[in-house]
N, C-alpha and C. Protein backbone atom coordinates (compact mmCIF):
# COMPACT_ATOMS: atom_id res chain seq x y z
N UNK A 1 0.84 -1.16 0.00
CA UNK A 1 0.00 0.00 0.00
C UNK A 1 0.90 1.24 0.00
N UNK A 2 0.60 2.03 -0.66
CA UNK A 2 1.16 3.54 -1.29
C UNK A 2 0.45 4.61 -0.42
N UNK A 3 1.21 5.20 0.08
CA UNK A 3 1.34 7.09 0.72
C UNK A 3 0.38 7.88 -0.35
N UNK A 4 -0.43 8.34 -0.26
CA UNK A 4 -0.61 9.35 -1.18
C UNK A 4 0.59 10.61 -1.06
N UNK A 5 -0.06 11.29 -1.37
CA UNK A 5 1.13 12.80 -1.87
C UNK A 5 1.05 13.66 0.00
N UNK A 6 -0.37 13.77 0.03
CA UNK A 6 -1.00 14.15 1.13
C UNK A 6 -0.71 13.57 2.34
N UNK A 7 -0.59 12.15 2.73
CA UNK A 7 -0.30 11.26 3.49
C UNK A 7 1.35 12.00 3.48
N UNK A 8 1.85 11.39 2.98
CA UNK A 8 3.44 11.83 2.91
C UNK A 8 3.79 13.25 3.57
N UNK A 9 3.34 14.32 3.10
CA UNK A 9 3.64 15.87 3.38
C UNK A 9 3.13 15.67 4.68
N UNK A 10 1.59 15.28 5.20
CA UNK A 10 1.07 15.17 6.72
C UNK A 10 1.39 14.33 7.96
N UNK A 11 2.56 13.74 7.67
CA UNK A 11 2.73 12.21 8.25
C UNK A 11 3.12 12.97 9.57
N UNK A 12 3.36 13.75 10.26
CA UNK A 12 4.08 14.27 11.05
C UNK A 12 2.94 14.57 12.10
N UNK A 13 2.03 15.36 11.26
CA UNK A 13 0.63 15.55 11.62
C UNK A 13 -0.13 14.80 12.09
N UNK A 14 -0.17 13.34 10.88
CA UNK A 14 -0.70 12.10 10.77
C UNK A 14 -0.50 11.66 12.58
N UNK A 15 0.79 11.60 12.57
CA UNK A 15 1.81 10.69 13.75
C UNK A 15 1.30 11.70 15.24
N UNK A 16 1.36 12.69 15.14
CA UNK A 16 0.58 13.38 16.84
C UNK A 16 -0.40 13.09 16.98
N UNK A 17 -1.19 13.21 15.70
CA UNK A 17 -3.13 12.92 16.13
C UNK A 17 -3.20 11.82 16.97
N UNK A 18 -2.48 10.23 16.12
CA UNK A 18 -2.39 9.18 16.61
C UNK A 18 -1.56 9.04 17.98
N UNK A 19 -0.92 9.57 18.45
CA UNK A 19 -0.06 9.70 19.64
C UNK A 19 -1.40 10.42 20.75
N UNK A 20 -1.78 11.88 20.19
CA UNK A 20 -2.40 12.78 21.61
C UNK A 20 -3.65 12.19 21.25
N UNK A 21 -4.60 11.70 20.54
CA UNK A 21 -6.01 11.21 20.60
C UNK A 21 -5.76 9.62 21.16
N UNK A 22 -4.96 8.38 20.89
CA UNK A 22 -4.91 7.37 21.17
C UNK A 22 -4.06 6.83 22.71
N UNK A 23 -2.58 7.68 22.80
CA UNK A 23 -2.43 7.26 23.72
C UNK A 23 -2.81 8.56 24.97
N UNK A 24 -2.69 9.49 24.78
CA UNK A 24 -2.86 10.13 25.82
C UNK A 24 -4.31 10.38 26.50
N UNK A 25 -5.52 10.27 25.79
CA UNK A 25 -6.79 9.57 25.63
C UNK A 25 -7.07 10.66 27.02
N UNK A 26 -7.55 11.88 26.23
CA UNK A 26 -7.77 12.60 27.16
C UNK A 26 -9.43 12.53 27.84
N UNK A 27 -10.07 12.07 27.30
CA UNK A 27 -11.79 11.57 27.61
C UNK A 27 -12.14 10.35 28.77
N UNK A 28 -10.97 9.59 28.78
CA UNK A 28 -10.80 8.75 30.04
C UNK A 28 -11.33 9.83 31.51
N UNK A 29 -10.81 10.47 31.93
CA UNK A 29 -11.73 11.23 33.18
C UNK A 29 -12.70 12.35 33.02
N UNK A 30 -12.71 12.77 32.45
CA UNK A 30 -14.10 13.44 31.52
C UNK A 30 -14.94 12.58 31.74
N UNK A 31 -14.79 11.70 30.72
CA UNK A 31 -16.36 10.76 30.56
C UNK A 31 -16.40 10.09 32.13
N UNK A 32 -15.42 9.98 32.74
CA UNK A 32 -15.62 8.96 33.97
C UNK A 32 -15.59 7.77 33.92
N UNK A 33 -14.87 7.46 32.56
CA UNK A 33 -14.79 5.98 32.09
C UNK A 33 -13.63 4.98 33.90
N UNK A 34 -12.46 6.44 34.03
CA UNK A 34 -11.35 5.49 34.56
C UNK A 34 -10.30 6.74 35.39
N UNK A 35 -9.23 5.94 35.68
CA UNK A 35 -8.34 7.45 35.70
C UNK A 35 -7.21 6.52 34.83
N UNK A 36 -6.42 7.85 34.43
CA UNK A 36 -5.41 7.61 33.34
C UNK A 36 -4.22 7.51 34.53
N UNK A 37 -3.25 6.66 34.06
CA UNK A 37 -1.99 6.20 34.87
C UNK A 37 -0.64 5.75 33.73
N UNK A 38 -0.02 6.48 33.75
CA UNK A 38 1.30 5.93 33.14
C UNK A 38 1.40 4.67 33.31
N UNK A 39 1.58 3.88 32.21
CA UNK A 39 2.35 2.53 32.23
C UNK A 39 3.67 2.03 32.98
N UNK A 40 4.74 2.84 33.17
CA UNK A 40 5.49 2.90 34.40
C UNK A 40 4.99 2.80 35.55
N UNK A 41 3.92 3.80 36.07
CA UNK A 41 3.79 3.29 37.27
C UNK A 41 2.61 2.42 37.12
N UNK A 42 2.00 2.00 36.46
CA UNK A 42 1.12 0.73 36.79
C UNK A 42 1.92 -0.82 36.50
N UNK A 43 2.61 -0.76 36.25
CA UNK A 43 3.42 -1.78 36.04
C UNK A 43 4.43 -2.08 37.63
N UNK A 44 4.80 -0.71 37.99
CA UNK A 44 5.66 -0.91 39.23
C UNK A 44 4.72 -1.68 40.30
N UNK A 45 3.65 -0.27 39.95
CA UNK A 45 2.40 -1.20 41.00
C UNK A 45 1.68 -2.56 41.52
N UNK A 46 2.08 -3.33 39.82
CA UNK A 46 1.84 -4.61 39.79
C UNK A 46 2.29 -5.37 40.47
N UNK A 47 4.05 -5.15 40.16
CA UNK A 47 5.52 -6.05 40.52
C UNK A 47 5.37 -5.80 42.22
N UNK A 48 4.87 -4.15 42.58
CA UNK A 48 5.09 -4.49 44.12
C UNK A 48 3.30 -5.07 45.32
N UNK A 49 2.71 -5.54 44.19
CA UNK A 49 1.30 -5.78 44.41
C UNK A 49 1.33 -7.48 44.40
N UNK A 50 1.86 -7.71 43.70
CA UNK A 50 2.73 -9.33 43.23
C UNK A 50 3.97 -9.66 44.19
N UNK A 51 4.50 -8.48 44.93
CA UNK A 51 5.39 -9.43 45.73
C UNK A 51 7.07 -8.98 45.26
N UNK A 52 7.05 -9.10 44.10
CA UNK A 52 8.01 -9.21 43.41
C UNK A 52 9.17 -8.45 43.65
N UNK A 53 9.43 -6.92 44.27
CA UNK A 53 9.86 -6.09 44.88
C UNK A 53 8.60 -4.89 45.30
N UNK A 54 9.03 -3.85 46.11
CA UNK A 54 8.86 -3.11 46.77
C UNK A 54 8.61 -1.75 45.73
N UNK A 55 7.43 -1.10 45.63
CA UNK A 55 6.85 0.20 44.60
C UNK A 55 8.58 0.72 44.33
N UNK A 56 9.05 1.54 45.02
CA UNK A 56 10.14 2.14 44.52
C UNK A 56 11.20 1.80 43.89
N UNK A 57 11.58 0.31 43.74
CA UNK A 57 12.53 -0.42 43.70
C UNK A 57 12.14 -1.07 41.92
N UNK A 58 11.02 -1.17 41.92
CA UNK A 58 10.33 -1.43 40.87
C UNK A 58 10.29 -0.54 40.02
N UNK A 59 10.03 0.78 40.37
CA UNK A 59 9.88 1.94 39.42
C UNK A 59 11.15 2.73 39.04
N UNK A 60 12.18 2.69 39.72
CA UNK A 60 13.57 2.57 39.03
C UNK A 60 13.93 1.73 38.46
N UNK A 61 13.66 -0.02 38.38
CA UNK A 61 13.96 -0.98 37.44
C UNK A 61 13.04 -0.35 36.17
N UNK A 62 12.37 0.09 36.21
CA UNK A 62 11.31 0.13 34.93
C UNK A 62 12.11 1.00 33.90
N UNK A 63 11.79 1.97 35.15
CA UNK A 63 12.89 3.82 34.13
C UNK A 63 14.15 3.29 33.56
N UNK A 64 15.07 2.05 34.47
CA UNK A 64 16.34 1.93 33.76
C UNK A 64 16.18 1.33 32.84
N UNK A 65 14.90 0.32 32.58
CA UNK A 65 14.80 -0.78 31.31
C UNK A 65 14.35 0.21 30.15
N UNK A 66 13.61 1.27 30.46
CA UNK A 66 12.97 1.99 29.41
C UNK A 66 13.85 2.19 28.94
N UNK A 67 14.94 3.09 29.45
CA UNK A 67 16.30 3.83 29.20
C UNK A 67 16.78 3.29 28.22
N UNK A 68 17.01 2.01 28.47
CA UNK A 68 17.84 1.08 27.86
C UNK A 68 17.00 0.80 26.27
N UNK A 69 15.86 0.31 26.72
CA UNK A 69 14.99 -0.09 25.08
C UNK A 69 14.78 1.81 23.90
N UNK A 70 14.79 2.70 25.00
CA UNK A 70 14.67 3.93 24.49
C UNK A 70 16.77 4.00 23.37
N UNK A 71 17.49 3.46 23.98
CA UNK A 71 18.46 3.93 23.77
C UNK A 71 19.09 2.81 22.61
N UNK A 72 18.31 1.38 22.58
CA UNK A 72 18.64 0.80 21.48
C UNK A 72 17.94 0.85 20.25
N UNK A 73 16.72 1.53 20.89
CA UNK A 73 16.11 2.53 19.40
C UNK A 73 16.73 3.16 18.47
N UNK A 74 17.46 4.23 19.43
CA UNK A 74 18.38 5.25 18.77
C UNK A 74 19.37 4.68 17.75
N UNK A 75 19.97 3.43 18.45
CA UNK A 75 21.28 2.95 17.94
C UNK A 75 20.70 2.62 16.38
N UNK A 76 19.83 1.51 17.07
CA UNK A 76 19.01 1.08 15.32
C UNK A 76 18.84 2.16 14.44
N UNK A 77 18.18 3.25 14.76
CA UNK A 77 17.86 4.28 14.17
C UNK A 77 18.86 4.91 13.28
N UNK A 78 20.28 5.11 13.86
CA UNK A 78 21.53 5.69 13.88
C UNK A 78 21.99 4.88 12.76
N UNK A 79 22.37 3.14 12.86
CA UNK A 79 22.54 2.94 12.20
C UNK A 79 21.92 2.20 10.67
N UNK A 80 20.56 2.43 10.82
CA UNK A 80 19.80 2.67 9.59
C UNK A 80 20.01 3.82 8.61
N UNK A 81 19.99 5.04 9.46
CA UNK A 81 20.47 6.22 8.87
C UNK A 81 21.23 6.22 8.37
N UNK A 82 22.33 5.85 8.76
CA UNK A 82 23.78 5.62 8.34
C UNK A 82 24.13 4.64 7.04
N UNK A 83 23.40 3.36 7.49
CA UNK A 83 23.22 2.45 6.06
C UNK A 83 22.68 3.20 4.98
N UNK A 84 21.90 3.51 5.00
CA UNK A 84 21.02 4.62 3.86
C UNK A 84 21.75 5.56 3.57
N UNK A 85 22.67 6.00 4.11
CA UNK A 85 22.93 7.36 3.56
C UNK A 85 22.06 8.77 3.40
N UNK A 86 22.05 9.90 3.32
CA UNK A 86 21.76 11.35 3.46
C UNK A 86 20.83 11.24 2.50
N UNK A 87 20.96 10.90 0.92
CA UNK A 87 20.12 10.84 -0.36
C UNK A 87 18.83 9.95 -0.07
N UNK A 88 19.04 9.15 1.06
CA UNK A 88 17.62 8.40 0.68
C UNK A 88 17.07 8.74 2.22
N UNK A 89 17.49 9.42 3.14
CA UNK A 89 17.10 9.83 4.51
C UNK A 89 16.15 11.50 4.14
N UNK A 90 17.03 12.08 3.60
CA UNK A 90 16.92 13.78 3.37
C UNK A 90 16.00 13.60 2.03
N UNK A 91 15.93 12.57 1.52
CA UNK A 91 15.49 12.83 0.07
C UNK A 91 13.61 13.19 0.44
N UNK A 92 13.02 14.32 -0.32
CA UNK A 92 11.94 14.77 -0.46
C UNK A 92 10.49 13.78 -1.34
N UNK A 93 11.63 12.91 -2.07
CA UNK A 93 10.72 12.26 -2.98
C UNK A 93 10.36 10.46 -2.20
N UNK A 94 9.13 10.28 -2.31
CA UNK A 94 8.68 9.08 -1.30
C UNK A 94 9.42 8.00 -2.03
N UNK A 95 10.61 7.28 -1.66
CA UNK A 95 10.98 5.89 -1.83
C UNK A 95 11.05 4.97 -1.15
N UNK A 96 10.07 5.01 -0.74
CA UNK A 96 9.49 3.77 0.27
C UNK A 96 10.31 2.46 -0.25
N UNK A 97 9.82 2.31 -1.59
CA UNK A 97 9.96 0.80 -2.35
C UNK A 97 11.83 0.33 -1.95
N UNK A 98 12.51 1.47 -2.11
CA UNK A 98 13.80 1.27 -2.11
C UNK A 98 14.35 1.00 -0.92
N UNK A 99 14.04 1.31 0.13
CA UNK A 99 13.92 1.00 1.85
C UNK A 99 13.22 -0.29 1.52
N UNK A 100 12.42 -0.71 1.81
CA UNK A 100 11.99 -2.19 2.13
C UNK A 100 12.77 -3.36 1.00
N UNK A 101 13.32 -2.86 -0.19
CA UNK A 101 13.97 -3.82 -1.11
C UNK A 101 14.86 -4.14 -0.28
N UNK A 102 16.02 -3.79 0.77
CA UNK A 102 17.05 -4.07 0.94
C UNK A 102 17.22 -2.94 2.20
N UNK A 103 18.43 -3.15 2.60
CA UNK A 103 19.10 -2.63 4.08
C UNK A 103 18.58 -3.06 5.49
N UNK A 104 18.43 -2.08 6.45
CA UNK A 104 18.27 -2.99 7.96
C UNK A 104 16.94 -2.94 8.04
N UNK A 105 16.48 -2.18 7.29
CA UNK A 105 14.56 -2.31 7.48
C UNK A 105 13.80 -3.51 6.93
């Protein structure tokens, strides 16, 4: 499936809507559906609800794992960029097709 022209120029646009309408889901206490809670700390909450360690102890393991999956993003990222080169990173014209033929994607 193909980008339109529109899709392409808006993707940026595209990508917040889907970020601030889906995850940040501001109608959750409005409507009274729930209350909204970071995934960090409901997760710590779990591990120290389970036994597993103690709320605080848990919620610094979390932040350091994020850290870590946040930071092998980058690397991938870095060196995708890098495989590709500037012409097909910077380039204006959609070559999708040429990215998925070949390299780390």
């Amino acid at each position: 499936m193909r980008a339109s022209a529109i899709e392409f120029r808006l993707r940026m646009a595209i990508n917040a809507s889907i970020i601030i309408l889906g995850f940040w889901a501001p109608w959750i206490e409005a409507w009274g559906i729930g209350k909204r809670i970071s995934l960090i700390e409901w997760l710590a909450l779990q591990l120290s609800r389970l036994g597993v360690a103690s709320f605080s102890f848990s919620t610094v393991s979390l932040i350091i794992l994020a850290v870590l999956f946040a930071a092998s993003g980058v690397a991938f990222r870095i060196s995708g960029t890098a495989w590709l080169g500037p012409t097909t990173v910077n380039s204006i014209d959609m070559i999708a097709g040429n990215i998925m033929a070949s390299g780390p994607y």
